[in-house]
PDB file of N, CA and C in Angstrom:
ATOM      1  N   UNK A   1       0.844  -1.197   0.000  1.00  0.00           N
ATOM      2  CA  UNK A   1       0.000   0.000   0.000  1.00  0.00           C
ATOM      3  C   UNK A   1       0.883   1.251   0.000  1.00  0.00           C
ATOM      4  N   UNK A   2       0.349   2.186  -0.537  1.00  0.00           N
ATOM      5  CA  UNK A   2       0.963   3.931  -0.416  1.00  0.00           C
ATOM      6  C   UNK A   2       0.686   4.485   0.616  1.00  0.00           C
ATOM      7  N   UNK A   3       1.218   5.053   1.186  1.00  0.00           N
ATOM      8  CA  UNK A   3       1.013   6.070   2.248  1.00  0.00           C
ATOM      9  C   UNK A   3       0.617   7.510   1.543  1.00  0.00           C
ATOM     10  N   UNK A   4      -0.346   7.889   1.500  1.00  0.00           N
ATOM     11  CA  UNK A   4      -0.630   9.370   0.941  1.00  0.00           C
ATOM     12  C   UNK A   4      -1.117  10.466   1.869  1.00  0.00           C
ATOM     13  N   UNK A   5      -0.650  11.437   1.774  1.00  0.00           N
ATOM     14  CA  UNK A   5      -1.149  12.763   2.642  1.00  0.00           C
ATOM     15  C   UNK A   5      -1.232  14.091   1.689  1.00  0.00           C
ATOM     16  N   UNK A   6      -2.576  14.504   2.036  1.00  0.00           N
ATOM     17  CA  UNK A   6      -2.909  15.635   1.267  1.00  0.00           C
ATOM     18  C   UNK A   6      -2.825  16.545   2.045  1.00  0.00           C
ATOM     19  N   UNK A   7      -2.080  17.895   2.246  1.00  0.00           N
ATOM     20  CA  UNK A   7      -1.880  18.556   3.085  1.00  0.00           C
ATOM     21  C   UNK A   7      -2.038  19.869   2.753  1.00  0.00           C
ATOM     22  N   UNK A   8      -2.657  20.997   3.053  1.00  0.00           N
ATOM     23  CA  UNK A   8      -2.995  22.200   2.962  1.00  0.00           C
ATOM     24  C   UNK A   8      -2.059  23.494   4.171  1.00  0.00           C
ATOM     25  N   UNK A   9      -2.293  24.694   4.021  1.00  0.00           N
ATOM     26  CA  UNK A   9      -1.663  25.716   4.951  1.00  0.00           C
ATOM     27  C   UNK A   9      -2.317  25.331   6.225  1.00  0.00           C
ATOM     28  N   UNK A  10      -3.615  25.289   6.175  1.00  0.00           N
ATOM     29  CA  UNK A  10      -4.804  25.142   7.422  1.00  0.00           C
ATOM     30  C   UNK A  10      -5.067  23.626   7.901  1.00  0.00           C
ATOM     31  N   UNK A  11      -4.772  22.867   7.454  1.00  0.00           N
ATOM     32  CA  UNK A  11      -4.840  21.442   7.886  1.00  0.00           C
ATOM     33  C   UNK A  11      -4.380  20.133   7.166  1.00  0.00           C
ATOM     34  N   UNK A  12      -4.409  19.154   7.435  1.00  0.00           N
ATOM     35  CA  UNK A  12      -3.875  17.625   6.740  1.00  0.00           C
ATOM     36  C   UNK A  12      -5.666  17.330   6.771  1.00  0.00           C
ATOM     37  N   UNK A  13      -5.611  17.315   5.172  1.00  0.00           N
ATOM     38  CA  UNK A  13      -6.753  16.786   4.709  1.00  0.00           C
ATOM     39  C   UNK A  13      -7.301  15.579   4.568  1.00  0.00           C
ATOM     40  N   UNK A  14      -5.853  14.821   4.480  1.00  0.00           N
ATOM     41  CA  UNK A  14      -5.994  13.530   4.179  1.00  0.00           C
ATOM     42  C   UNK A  14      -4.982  12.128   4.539  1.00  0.00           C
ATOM     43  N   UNK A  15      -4.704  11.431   5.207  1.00  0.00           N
ATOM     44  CA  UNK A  15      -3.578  10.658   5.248  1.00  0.00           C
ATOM     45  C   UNK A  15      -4.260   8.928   5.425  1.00  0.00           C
ATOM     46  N   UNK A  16      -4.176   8.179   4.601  1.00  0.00           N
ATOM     47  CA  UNK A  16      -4.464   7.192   4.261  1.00  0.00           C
ATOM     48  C   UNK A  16      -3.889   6.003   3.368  1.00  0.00           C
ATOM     49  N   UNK A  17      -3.408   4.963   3.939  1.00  0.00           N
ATOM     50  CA  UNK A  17      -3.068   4.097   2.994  1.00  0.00           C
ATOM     51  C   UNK A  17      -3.666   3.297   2.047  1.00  0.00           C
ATOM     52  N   UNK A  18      -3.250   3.705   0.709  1.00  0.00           N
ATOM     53  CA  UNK A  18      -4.378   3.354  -0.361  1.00  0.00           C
ATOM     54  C   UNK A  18      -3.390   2.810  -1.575  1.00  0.00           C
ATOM     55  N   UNK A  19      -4.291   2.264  -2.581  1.00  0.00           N
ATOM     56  CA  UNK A  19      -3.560   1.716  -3.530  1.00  0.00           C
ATOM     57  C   UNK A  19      -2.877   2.806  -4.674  1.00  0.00           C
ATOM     58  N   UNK A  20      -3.728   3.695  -4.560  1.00  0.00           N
ATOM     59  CA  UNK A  20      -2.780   4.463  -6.498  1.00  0.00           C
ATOM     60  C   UNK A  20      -3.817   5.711  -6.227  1.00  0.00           C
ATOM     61  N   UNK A  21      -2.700   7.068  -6.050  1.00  0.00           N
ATOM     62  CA  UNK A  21      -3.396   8.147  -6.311  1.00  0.00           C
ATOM     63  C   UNK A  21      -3.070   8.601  -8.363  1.00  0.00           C
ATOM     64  N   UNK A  22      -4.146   9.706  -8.281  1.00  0.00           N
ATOM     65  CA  UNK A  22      -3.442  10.382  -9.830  1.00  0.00           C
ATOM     66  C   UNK A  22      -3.249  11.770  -9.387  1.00  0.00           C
ATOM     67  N   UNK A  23      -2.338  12.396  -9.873  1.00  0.00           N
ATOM     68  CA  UNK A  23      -2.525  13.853  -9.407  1.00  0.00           C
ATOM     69  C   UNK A  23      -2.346  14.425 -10.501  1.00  0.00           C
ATOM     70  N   UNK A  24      -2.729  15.844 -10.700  1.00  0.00           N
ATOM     71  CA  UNK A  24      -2.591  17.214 -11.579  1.00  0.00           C
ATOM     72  C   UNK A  24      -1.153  17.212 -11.675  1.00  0.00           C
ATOM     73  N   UNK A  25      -0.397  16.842 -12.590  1.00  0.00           N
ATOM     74  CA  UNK A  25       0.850  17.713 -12.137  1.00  0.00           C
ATOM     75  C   UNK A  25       1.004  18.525 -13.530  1.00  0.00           C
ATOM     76  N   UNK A  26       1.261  19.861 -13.639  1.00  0.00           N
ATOM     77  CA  UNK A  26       1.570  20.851 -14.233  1.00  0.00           C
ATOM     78  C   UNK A  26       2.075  20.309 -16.091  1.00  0.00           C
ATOM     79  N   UNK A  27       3.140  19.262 -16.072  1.00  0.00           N
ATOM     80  CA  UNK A  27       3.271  18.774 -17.325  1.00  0.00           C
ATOM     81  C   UNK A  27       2.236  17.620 -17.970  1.00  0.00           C
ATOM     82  N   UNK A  28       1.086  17.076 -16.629  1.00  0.00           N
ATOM     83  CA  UNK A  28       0.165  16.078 -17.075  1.00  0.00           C
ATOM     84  C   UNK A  28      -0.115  15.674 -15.825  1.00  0.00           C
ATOM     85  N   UNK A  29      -1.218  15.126 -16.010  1.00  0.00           N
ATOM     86  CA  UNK A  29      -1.507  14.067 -14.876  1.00  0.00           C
ATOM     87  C   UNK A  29      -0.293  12.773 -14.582  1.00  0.00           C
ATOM     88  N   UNK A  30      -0.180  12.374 -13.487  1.00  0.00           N
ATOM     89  CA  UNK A  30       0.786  11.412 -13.208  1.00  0.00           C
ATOM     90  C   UNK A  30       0.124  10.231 -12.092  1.00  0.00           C
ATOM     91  N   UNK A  31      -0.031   9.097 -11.867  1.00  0.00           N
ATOM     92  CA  UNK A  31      -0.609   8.581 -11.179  1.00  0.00           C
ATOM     93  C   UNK A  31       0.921   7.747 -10.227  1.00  0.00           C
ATOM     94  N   UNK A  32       0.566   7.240  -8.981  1.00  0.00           N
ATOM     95  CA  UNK A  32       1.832   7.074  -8.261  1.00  0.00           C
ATOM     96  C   UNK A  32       0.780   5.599  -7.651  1.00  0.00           C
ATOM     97  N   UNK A  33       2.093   4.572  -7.480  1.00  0.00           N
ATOM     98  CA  UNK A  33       1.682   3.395  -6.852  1.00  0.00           C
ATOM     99  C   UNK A  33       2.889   3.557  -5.709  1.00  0.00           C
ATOM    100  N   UNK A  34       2.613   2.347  -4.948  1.00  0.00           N
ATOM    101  CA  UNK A  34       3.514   2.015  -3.964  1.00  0.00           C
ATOM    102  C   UNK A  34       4.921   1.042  -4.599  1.00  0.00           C
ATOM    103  N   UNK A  35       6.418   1.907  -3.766  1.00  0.00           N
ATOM    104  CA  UNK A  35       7.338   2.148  -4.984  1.00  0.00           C
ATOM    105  C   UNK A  35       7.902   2.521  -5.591  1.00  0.00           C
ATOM    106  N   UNK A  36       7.022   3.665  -6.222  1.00  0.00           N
ATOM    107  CA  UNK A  36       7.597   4.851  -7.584  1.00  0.00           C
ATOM    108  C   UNK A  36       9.122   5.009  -7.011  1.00  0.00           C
ATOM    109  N   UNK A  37       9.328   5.846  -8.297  1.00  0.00           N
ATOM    110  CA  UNK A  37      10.765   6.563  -7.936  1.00  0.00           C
ATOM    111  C   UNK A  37      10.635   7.573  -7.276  1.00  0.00           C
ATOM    112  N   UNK A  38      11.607   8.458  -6.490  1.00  0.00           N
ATOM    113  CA  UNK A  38      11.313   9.635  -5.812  1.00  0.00           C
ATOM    114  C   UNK A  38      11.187  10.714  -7.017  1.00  0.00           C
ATOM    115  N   UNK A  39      10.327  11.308  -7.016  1.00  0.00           N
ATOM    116  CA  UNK A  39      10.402  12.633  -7.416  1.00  0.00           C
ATOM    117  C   UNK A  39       9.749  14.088  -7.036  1.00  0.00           C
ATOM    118  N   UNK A  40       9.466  14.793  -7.400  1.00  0.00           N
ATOM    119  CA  UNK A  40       8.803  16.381  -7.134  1.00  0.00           C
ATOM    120  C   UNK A  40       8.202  16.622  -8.170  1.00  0.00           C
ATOM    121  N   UNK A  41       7.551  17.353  -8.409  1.00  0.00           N
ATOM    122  CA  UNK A  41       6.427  18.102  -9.505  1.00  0.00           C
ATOM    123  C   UNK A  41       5.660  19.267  -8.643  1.00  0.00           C
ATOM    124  N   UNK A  42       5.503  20.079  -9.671  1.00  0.00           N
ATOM    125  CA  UNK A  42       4.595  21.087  -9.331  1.00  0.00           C
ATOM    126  C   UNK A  42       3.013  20.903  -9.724  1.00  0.00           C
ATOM    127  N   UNK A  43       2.143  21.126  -9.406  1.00  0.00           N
ATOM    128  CA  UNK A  43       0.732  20.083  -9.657  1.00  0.00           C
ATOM    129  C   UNK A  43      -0.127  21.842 -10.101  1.00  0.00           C
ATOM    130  N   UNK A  44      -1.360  21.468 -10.794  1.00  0.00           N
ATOM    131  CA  UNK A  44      -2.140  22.817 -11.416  1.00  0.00           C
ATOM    132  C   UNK A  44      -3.423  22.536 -10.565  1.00  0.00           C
ATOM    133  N   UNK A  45      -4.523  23.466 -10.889  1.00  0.00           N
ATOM    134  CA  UNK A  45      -5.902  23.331 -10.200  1.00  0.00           C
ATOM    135  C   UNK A  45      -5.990  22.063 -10.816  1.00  0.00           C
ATOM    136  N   UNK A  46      -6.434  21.398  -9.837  1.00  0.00           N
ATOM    137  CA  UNK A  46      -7.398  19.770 -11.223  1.00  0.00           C
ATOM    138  C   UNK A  46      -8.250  18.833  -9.592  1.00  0.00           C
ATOM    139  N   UNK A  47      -8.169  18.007 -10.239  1.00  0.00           N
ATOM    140  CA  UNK A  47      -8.665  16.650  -9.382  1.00  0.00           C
ATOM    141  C   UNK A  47      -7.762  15.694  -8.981  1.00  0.00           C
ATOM    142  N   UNK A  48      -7.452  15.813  -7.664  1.00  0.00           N
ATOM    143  CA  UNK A  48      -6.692  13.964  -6.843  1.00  0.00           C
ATOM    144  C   UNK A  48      -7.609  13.262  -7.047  1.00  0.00           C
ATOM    145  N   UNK A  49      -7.109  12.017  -7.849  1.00  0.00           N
ATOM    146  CA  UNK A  49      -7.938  10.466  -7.739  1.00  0.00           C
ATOM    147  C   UNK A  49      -7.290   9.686  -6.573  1.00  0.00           C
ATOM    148  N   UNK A  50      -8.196   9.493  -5.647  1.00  0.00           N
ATOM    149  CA  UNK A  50      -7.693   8.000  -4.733  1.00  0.00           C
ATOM    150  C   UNK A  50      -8.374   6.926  -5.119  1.00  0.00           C
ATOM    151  N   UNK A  51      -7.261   5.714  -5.348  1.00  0.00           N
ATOM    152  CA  UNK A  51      -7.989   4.616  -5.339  1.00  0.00           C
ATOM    153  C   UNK A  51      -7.579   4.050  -4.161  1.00  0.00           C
ATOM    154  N   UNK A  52      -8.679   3.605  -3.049  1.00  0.00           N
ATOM    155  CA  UNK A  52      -8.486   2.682  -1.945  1.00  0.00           C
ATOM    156  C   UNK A  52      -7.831   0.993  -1.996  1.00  0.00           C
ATOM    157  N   UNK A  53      -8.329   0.608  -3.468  1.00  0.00           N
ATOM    158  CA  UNK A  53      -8.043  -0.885  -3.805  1.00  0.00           C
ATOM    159  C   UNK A  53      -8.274  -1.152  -4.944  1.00  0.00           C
ATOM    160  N   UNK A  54      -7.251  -1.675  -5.346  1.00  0.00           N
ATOM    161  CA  UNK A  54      -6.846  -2.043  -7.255  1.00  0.00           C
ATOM    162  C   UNK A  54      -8.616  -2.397  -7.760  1.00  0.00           C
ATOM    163  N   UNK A  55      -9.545  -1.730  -8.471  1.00  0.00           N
ATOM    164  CA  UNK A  55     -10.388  -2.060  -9.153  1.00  0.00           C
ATOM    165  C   UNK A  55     -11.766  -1.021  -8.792  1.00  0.00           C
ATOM    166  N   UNK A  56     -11.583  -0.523  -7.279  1.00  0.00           N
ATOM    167  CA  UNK A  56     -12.506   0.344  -6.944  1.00  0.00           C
ATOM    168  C   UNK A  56     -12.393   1.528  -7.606  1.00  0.00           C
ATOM    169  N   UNK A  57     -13.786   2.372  -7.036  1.00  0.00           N
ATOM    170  CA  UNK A  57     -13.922   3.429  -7.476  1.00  0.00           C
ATOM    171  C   UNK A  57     -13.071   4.667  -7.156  1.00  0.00           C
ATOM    172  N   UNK A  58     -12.207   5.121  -7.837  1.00  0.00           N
ATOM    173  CA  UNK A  58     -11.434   6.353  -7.274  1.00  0.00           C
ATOM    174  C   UNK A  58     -12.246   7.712  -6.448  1.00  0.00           C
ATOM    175  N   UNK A  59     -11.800   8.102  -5.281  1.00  0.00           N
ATOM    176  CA  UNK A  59     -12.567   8.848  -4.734  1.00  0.00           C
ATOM    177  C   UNK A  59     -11.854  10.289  -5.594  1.00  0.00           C
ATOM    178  N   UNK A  60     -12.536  11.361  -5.565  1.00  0.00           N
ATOM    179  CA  UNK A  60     -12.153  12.851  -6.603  1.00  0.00           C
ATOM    180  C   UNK A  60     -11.858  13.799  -4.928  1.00  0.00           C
ATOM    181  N   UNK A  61     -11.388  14.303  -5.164  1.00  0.00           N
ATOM    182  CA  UNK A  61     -10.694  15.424  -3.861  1.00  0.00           C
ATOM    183  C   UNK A  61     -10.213  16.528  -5.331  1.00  0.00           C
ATOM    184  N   UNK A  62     -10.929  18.223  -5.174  1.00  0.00           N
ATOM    185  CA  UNK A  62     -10.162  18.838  -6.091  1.00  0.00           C
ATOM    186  C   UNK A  62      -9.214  19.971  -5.258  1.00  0.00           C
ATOM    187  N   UNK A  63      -8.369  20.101  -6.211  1.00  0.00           N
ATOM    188  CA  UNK A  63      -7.006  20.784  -5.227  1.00  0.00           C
ATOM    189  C   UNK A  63      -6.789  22.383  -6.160  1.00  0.00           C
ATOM    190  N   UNK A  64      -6.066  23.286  -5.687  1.00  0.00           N
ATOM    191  CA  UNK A  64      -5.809  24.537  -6.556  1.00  0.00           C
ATOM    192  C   UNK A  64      -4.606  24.268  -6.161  1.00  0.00           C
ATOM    193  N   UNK A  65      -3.339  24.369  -7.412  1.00  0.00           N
ATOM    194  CA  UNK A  65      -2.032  24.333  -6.753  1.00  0.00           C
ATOM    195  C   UNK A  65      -1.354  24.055  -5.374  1.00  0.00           C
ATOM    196  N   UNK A  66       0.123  23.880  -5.933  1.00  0.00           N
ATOM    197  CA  UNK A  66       0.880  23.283  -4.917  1.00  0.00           C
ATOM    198  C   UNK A  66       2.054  22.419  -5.332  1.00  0.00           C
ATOM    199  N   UNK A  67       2.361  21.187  -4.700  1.00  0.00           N
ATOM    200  CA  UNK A  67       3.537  20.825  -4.853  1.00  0.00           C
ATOM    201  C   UNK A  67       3.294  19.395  -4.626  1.00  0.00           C
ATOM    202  N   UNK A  68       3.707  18.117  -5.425  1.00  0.00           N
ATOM    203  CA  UNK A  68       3.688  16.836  -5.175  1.00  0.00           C
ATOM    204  C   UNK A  68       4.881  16.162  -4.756  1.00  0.00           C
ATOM    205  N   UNK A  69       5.290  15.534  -3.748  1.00  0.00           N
ATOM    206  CA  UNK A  69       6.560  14.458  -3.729  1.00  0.00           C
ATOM    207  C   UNK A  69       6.331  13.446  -3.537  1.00  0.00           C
ATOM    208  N   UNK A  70       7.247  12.532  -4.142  1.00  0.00           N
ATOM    209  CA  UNK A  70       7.031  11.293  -3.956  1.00  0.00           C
ATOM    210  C   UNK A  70       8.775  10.978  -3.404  1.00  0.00           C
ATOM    211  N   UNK A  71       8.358  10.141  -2.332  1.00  0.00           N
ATOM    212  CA  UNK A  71       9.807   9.360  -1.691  1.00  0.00           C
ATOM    213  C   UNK A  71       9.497   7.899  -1.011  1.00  0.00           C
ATOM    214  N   UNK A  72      10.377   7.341   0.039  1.00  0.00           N
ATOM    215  CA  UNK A  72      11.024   6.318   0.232  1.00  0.00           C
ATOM    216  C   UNK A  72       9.353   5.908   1.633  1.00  0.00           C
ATOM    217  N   UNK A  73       8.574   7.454   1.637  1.00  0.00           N
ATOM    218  CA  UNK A  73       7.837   7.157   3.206  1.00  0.00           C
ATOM    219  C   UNK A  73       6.359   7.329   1.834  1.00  0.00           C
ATOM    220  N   UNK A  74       6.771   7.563   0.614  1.00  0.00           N
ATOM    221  CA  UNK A  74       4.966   7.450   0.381  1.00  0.00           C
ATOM    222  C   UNK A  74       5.227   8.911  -0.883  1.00  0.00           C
ATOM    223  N   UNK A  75       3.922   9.117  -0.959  1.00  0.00           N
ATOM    224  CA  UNK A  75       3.168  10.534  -1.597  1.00  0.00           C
ATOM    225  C   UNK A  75       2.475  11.248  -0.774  1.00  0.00           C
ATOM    226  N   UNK A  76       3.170  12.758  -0.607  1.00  0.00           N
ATOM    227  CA  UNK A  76       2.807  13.613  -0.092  1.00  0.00           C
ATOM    228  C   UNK A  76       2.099  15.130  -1.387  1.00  0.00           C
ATOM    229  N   UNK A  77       0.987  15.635  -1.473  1.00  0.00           N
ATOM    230  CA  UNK A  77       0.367  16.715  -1.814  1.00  0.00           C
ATOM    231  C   UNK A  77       0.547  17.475  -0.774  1.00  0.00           C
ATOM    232  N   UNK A  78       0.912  18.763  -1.344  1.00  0.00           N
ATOM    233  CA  UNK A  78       1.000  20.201  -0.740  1.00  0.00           C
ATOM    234  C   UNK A  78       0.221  20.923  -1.651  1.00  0.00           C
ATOM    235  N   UNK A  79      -1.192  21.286  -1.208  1.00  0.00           N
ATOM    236  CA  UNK A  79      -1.547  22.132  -2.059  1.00  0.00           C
ATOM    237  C   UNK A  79      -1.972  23.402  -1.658  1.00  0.00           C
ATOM    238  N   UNK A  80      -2.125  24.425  -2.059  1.00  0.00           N
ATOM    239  CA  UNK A  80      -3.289  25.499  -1.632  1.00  0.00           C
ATOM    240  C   UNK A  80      -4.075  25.525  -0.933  1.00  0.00           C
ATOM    241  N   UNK A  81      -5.071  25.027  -1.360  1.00  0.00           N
ATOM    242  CA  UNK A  81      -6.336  24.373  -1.556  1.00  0.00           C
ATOM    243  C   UNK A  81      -6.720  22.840  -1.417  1.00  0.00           C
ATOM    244  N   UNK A  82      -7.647  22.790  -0.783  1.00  0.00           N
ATOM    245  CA  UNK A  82      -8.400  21.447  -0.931  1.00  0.00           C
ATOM    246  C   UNK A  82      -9.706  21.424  -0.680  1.00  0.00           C
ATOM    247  N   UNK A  83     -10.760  20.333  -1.385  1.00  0.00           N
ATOM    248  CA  UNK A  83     -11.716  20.522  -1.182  1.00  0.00           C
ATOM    249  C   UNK A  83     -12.715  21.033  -1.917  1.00  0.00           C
TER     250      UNK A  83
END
């Protein structure tokens, strides 16, 4: 499983271990499993997809900018906005 946290100025919106988010990121959407390589991106207004479990329905969370990383503890969103 991924460790994901959606995190805003005003609160942690979200922290849950789930199978595969997608996020906005600025050059395209990018979706992250448990794994990926580390990286950073800058993410645009759009929609986080969570999927809880390989086949379910992705839950929609929409975000206004911010910042995505991915490392060795999971996927972290920094955005603006959430909600």
């Amino acid at each position: 499983m991924l460790h994901f946290e959606l995190v805003t100025p005003e609160r942690i919106v979200r922290s849950d271990e789930v199978h595969m988010v997608t996020v906005p990121g600025t050059d395209g959407d990018f979706a992250v499993l448990e794994g990926h390589a580390p990286f950073m991106s800058t993410i645009r207004d759009g929609d986080v997809l969570v999927q809880k479990a390989p086949g379910a329905a992705p839950e929609t969370i929409a975000i206004r900018g911010g910042f995505a990383e991915v490392n060795a503890k999971g996927l972290t969103v920094l955005a603006e906005h959430a909600g």
